[in-house]
Protein backbone atom coordinates (compact mmCIF):
# COMPACT_ATOMS: atom_id res chain seq x y z
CA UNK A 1 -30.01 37.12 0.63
CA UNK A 2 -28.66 35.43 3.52
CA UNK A 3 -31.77 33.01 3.75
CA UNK A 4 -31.29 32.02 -0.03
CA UNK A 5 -28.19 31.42 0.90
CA UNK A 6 -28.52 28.87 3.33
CA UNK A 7 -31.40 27.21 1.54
CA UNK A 8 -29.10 27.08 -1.60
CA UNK A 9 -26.65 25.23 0.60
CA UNK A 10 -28.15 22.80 2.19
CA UNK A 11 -29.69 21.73 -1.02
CA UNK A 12 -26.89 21.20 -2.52
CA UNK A 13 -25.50 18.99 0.38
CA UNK A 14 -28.80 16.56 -0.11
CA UNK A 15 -27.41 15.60 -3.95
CA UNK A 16 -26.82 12.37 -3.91
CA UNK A 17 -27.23 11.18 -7.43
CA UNK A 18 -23.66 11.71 -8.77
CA UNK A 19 -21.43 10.61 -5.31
CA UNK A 20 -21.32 7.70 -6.70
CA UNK A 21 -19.32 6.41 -9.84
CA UNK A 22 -21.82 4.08 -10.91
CA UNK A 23 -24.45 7.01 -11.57
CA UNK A 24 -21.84 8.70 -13.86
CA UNK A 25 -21.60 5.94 -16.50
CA UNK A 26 -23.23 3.90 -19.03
CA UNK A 27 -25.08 1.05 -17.57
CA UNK A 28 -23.18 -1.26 -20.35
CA UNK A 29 -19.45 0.09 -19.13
CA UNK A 30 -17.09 -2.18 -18.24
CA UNK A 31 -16.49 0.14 -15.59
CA UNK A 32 -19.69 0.02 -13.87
CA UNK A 33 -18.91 -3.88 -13.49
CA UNK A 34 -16.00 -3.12 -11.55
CA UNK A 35 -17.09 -0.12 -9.97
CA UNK A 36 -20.02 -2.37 -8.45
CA UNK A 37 -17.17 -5.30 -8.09
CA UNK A 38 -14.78 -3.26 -5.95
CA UNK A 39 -18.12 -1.64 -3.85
CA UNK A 40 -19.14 -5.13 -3.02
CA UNK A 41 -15.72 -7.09 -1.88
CA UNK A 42 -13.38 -4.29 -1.63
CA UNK A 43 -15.42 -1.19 0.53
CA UNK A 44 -14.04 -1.72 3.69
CA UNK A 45 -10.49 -1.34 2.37
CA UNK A 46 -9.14 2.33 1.56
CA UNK A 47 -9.66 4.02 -1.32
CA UNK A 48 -8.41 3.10 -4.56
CA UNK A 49 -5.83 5.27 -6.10
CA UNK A 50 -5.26 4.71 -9.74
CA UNK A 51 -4.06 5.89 -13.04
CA UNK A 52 -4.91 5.12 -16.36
CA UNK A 53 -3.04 5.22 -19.26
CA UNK A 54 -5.36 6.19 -22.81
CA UNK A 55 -3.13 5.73 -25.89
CA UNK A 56 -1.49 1.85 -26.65
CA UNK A 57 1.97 1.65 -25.51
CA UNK A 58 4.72 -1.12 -25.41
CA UNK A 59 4.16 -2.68 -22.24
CA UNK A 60 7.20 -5.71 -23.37
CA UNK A 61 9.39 -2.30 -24.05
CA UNK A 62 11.47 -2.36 -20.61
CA UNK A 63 11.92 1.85 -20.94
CA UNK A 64 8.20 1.61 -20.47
CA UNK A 65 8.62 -0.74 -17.63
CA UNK A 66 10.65 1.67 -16.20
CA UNK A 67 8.81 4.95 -16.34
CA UNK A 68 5.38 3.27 -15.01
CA UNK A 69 7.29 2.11 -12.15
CA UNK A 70 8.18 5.84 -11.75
CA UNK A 71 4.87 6.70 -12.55
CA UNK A 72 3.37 4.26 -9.82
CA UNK A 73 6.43 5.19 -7.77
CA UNK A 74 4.51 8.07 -5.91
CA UNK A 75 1.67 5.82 -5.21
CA UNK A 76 1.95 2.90 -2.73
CA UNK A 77 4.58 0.37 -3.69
CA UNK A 78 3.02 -2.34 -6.10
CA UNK A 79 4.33 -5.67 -5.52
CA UNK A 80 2.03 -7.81 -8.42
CA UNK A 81 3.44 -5.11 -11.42
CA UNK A 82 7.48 -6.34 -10.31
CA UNK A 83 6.13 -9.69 -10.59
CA UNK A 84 4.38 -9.17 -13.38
CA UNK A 85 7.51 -7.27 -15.11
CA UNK A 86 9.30 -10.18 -13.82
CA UNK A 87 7.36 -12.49 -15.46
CA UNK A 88 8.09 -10.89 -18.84
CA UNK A 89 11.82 -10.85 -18.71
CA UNK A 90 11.63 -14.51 -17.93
């Protein structure tokens, strides 16, 4: 058992297919472009941390405003959405 095991094991640390997000979507995605984007000009940087946000909302709606920045709050600070939630009061 032990010898299945191990065999088991280290085949599963030669998959390679899926470790990479490219390989997990449609070849027509808008997210492969930017998946491949990001690889090329942006690996040597840490790792992207992001959330995304599936229904419409009111991104003018300054309550909305509000609870992304305490959504993004727990991330790193991010200094282009105040300017860009500066931009719309103006």
């Amino acid at each position: 058992y032990l010898i299945y095991a191990s065999f088991s094991f280290m085949g599963c640390l030669q998959i390679s297919d899926g470790s990479t997000i490219v390989n997990l979507l449609t070849s027509n995605s808008p997210s492969v472009s930017f998946a491949r984007t990001q690889q090329k000009y942006f690996s040597n940087y840490s790792p992207v941390i992001g959330f995304y946000i599936y229904e419409p909302i009111e991104y003018w709606n300054s309550t909305v405003q509000e609870h992304l920045r305490t959504l993004g709050h727990g991330f790193n600070k991010i200094s282009w959405m105040d300017n860009y939630f500066h931009y719309l009061k103006v």
